[in-house]
N, C-alpha and C. Protein backbone atom coordinates (compact mmCIF):
# COMPACT_ATOMS: atom_id res chain seq x y z
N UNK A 1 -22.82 -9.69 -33.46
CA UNK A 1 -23.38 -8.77 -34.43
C UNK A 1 -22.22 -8.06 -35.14
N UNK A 2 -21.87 -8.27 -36.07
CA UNK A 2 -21.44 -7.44 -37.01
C UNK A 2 -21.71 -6.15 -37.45
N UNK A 3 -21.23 -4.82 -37.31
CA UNK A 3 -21.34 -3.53 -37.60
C UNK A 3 -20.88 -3.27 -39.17
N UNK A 4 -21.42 -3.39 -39.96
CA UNK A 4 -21.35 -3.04 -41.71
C UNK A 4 -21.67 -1.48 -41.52
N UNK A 5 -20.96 -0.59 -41.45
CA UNK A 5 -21.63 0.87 -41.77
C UNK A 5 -21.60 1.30 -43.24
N UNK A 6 -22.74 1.73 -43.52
CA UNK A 6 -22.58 2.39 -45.25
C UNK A 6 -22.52 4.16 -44.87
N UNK A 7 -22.40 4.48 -46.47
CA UNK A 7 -22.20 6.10 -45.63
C UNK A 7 -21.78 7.21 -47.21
N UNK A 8 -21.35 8.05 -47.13
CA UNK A 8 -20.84 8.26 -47.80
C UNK A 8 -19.32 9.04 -47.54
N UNK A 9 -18.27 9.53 -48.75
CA UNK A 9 -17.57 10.32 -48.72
C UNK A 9 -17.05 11.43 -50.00
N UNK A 10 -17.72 13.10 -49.26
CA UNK A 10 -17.53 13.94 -50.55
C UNK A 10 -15.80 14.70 -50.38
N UNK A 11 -15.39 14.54 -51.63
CA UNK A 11 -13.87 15.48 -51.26
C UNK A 11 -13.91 16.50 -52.32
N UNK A 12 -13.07 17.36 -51.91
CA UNK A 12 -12.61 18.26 -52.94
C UNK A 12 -11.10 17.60 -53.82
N UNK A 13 -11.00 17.53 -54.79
CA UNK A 13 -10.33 17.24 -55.49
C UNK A 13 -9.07 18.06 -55.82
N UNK A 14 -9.56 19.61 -56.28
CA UNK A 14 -8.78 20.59 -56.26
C UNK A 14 -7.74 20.54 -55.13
N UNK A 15 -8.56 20.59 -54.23
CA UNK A 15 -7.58 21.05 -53.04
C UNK A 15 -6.79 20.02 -52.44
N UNK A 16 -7.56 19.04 -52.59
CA UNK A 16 -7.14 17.38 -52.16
C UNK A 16 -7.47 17.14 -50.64
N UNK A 17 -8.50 17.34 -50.34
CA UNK A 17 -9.01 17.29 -48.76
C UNK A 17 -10.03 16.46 -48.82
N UNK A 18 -10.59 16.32 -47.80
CA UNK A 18 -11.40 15.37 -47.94
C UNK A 18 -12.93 16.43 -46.98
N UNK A 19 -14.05 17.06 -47.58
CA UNK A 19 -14.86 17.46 -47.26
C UNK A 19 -15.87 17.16 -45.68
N UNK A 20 -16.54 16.14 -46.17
CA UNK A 20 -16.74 15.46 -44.92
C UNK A 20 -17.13 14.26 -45.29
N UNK A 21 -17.53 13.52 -44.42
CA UNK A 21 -18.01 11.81 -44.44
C UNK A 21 -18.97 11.38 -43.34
N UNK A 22 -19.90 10.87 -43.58
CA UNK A 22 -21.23 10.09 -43.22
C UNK A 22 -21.09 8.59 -43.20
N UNK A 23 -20.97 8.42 -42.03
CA UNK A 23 -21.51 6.52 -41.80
C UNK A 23 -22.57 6.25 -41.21
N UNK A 24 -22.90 5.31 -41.02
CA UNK A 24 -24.31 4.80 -40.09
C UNK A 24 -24.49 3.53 -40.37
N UNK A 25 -24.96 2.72 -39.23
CA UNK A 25 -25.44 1.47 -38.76
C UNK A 25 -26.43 1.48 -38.84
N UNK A 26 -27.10 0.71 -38.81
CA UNK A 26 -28.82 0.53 -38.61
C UNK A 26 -28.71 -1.48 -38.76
N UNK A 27 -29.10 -1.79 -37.57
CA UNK A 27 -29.02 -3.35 -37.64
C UNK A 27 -29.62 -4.19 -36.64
N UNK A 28 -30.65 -5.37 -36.85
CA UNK A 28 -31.00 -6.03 -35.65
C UNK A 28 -30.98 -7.59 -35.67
N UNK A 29 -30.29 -8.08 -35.18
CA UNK A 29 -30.19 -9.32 -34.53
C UNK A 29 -31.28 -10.11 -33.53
N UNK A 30 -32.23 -10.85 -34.54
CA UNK A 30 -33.32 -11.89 -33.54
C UNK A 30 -32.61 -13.16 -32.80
N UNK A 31 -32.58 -12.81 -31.47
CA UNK A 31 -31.82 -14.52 -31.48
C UNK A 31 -30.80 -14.50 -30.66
N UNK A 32 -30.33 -13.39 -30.64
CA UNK A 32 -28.03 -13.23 -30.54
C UNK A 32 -28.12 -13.41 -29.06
N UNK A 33 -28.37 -13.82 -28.14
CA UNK A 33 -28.98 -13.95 -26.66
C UNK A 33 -29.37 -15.18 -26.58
N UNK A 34 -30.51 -15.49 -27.47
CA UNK A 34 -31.27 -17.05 -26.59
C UNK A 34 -32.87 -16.59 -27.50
N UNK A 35 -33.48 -17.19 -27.05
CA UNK A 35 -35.07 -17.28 -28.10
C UNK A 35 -35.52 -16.36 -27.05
N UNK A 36 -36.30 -15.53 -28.46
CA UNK A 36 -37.17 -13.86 -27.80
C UNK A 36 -36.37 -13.00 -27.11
N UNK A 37 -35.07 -12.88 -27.90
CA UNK A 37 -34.48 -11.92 -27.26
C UNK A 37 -34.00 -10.96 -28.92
N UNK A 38 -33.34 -9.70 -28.73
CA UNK A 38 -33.22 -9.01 -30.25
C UNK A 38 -32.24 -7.75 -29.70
N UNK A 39 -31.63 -7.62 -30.27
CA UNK A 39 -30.47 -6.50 -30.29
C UNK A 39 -30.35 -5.72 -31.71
N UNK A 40 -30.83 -4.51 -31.11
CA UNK A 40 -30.57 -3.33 -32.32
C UNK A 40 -30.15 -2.19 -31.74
N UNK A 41 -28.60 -2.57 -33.02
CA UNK A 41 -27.48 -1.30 -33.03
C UNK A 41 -28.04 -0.21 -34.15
N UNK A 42 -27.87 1.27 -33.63
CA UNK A 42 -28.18 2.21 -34.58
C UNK A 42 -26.86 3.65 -34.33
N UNK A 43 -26.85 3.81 -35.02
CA UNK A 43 -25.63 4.86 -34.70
C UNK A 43 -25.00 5.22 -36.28
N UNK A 44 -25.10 6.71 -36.15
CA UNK A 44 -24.35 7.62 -37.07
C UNK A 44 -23.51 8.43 -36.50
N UNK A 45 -22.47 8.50 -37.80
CA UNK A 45 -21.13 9.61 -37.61
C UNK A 45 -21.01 10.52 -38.58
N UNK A 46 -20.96 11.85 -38.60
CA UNK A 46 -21.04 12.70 -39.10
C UNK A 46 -19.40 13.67 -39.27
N UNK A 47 -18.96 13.13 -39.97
CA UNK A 47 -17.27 14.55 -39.88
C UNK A 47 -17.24 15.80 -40.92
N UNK A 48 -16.98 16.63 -40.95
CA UNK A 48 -17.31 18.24 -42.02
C UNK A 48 -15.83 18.97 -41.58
N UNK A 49 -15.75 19.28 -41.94
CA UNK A 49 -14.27 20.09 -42.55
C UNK A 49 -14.80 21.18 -42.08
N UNK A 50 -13.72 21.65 -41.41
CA UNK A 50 -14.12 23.10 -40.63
C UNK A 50 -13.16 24.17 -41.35
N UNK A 51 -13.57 25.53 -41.55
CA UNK A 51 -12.93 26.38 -42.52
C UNK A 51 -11.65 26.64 -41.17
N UNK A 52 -10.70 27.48 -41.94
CA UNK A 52 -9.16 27.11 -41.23
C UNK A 52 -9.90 28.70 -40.17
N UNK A 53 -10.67 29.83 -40.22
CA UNK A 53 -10.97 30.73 -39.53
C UNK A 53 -11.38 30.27 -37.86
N UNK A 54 -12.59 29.39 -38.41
CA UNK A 54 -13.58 28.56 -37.10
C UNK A 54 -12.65 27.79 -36.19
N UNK A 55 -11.58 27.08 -37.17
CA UNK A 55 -10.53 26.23 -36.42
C UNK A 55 -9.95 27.57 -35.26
N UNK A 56 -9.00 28.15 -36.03
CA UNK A 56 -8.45 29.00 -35.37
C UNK A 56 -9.03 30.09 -34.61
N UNK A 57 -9.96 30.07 -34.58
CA UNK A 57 -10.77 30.87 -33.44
C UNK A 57 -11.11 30.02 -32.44
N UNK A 58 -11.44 28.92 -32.50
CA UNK A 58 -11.63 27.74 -31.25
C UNK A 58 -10.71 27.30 -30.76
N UNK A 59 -9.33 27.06 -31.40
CA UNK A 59 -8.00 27.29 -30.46
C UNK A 59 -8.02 28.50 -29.71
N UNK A 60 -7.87 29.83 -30.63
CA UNK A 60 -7.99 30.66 -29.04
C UNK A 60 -8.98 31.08 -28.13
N UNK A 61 -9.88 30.80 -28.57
CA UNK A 61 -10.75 30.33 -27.10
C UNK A 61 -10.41 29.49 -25.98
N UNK A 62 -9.65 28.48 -26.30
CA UNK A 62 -8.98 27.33 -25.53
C UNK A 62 -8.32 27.66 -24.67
N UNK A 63 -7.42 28.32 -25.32
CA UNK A 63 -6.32 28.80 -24.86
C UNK A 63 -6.07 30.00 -23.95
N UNK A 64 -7.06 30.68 -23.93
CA UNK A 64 -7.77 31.95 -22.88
C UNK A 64 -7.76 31.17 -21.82
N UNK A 65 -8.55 29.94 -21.59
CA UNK A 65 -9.29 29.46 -20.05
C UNK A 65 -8.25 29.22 -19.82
């Protein structure tokens, strides 16, 4: 089975970053086994740009324990 993910990707231009990005699978294979058998892959990825505050507050949280 082959994984083709489509998806998208939004950036900021100005800044030159890259916002976030969306992929996902969705796919099924009749067959890939032997007769009456079927395999379906599904799976999304989700990435978002975290403001530099959230970042740096979750380092020092880390860094406390």
């Amino acid at each position: 089975m082959t994984q083709t993910p489509s998806g998208s990707v939004e950036f900021d231009m100005s800044r030159g970053v890259m916002i976030s990005r969306t992929l996902s699978v969705d796919d099924q294979v009749v067959g890939a086994f032997g007769a009456g058998t079927l395999v379906h892959a599904q799976n999304e990825r989700i990435e978002k740009l975290q403001q530099e505050t959230a970042v740096s507050e979750k380092a020092e949280a880390v860094s406390k324990n």
